[in-house]
C-alpha atoms as a PDB file:
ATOM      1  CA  UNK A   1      -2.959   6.791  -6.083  1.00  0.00           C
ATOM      2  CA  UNK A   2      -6.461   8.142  -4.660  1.00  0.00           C
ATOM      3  CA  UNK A   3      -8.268   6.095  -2.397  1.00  0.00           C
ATOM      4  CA  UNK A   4     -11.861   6.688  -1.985  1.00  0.00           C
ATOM      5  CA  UNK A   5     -13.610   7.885   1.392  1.00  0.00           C
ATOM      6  CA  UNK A   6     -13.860   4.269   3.215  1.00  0.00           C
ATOM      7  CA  UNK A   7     -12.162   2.431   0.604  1.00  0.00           C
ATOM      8  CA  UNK A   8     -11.948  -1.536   1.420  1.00  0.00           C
ATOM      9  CA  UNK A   9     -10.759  -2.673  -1.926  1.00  0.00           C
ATOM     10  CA  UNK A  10      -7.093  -3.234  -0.423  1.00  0.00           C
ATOM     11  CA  UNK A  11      -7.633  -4.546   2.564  1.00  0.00           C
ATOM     12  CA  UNK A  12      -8.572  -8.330   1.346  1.00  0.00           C
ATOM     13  CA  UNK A  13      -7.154 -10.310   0.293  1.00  0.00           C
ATOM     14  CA  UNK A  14      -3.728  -9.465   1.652  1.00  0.00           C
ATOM     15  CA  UNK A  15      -1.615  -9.904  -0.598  1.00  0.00           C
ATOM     16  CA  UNK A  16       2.589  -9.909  -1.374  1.00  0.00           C
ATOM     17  CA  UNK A  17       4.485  -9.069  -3.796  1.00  0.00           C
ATOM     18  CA  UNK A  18       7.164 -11.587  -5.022  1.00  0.00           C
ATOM     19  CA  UNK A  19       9.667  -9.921  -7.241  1.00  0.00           C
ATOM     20  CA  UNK A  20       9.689  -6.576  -5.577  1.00  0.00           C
ATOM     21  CA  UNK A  21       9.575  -3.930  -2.697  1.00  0.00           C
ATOM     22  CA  UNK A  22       6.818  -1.311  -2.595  1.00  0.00           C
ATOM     23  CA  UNK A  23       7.268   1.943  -0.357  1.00  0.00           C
ATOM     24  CA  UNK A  24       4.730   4.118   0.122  1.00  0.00           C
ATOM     25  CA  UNK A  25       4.738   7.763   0.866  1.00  0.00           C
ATOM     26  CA  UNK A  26       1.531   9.660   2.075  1.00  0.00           C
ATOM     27  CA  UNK A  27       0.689  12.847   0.480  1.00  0.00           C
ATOM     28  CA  UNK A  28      -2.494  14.076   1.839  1.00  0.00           C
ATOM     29  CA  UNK A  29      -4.816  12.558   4.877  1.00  0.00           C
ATOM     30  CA  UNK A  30      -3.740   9.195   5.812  1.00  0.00           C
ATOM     31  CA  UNK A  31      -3.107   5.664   5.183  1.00  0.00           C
ATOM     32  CA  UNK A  32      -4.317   2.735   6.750  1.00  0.00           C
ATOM     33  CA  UNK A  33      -1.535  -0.136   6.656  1.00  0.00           C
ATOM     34  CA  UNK A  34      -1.441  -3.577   7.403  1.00  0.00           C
ATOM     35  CA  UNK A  35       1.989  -5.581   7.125  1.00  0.00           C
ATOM     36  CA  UNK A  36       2.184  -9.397   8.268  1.00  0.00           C
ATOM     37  CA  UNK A  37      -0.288  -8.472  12.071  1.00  0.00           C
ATOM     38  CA  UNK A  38       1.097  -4.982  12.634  1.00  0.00           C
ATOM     39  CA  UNK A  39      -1.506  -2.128  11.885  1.00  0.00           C
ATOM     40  CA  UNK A  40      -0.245   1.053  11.069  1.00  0.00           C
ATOM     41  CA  UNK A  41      -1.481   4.475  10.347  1.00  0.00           C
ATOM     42  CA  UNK A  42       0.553   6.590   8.074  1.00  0.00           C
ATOM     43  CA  UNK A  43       0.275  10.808   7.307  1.00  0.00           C
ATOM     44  CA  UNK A  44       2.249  13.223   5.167  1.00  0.00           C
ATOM     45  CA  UNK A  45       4.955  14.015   7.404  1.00  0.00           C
ATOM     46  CA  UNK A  46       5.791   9.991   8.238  1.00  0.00           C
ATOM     47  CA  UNK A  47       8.646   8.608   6.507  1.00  0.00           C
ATOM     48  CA  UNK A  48       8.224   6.077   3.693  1.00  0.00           C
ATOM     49  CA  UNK A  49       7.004   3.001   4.554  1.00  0.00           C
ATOM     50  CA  UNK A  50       8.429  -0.067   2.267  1.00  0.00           C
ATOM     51  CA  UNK A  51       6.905  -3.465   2.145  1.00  0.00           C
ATOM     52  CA  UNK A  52       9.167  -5.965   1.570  1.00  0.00           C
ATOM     53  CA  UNK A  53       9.151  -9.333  -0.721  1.00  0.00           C
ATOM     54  CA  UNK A  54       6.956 -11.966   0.149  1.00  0.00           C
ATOM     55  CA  UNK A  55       5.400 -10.165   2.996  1.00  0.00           C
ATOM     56  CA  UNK A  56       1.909 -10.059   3.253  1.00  0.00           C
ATOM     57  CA  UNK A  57       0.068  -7.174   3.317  1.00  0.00           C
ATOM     58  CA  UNK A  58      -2.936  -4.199   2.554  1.00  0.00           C
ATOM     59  CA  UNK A  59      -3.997  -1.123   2.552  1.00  0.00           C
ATOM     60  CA  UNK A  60      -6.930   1.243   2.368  1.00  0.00           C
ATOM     61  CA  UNK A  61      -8.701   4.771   3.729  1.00  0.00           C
ATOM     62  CA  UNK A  62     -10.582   4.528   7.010  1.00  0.00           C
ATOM     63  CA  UNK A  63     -11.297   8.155   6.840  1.00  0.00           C
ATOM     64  CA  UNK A  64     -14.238  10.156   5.180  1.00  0.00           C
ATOM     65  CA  UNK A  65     -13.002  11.745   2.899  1.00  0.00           C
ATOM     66  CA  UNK A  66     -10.751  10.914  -0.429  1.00  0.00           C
ATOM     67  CA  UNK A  67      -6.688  10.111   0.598  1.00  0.00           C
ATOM     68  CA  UNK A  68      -3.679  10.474  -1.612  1.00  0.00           C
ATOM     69  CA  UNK A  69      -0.055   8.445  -1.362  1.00  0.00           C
ATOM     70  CA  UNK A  70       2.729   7.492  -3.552  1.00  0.00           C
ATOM     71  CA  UNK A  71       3.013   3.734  -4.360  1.00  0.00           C
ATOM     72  CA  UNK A  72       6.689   2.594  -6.064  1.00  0.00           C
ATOM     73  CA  UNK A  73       7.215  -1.129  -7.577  1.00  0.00           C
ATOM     74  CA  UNK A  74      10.780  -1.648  -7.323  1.00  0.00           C
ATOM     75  CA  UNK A  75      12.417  -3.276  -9.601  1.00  0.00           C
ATOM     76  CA  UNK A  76      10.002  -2.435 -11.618  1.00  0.00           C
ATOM     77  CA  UNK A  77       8.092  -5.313 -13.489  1.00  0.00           C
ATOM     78  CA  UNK A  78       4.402  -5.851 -15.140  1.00  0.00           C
ATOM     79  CA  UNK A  79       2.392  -6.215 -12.274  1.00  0.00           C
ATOM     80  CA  UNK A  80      -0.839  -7.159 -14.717  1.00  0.00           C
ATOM     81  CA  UNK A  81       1.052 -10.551 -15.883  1.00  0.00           C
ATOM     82  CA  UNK A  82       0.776 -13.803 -14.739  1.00  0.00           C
ATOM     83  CA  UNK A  83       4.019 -13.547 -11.377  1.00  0.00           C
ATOM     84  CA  UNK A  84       6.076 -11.130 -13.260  1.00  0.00           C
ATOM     85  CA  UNK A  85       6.801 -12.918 -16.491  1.00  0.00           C
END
């Protein structure tokens, strides 16, 4: 994924996901994360973060200019129906 310079999209609502995990791996610049209260800042050379089931949280860019990261749905399911079905 490719988050815009400043992007706010993510950060509400929070959200969770209830079927699956979601790591995410930063490729270039940084990631802004927010899991349950905890703020976090992730860069290239961090480990994977996963997110698990049912816990809320967002992300997005603080930064100026345009951020890259890896996003996995695991299991995989259709995110785009109504809870999974």
């Amino acid at each position: 994924m490719t988050l815009s310079p400043h992007s706010s999209w993510a950060k509400s609502p929070r959200h969770f996901n209830p079927f699956q995990t979601e790591p995410f791996k930063v490729i270039e610049r940084e990631l802004n994360v927010r899991v349950i209260d905890k703020y976090m800042v992730f860069m290239p050379n961090d480990e994977k973060v996963v997110v698990e089931k049912f816990v809320l949280y967002s992300f997005w860019n603080a930064k100026d200019e345009e951020m890259e990261f890896v996003a996995e749905v695991c299991p995989p399911v259709d995110t785009n129906s109504n809870l999974g079905k």
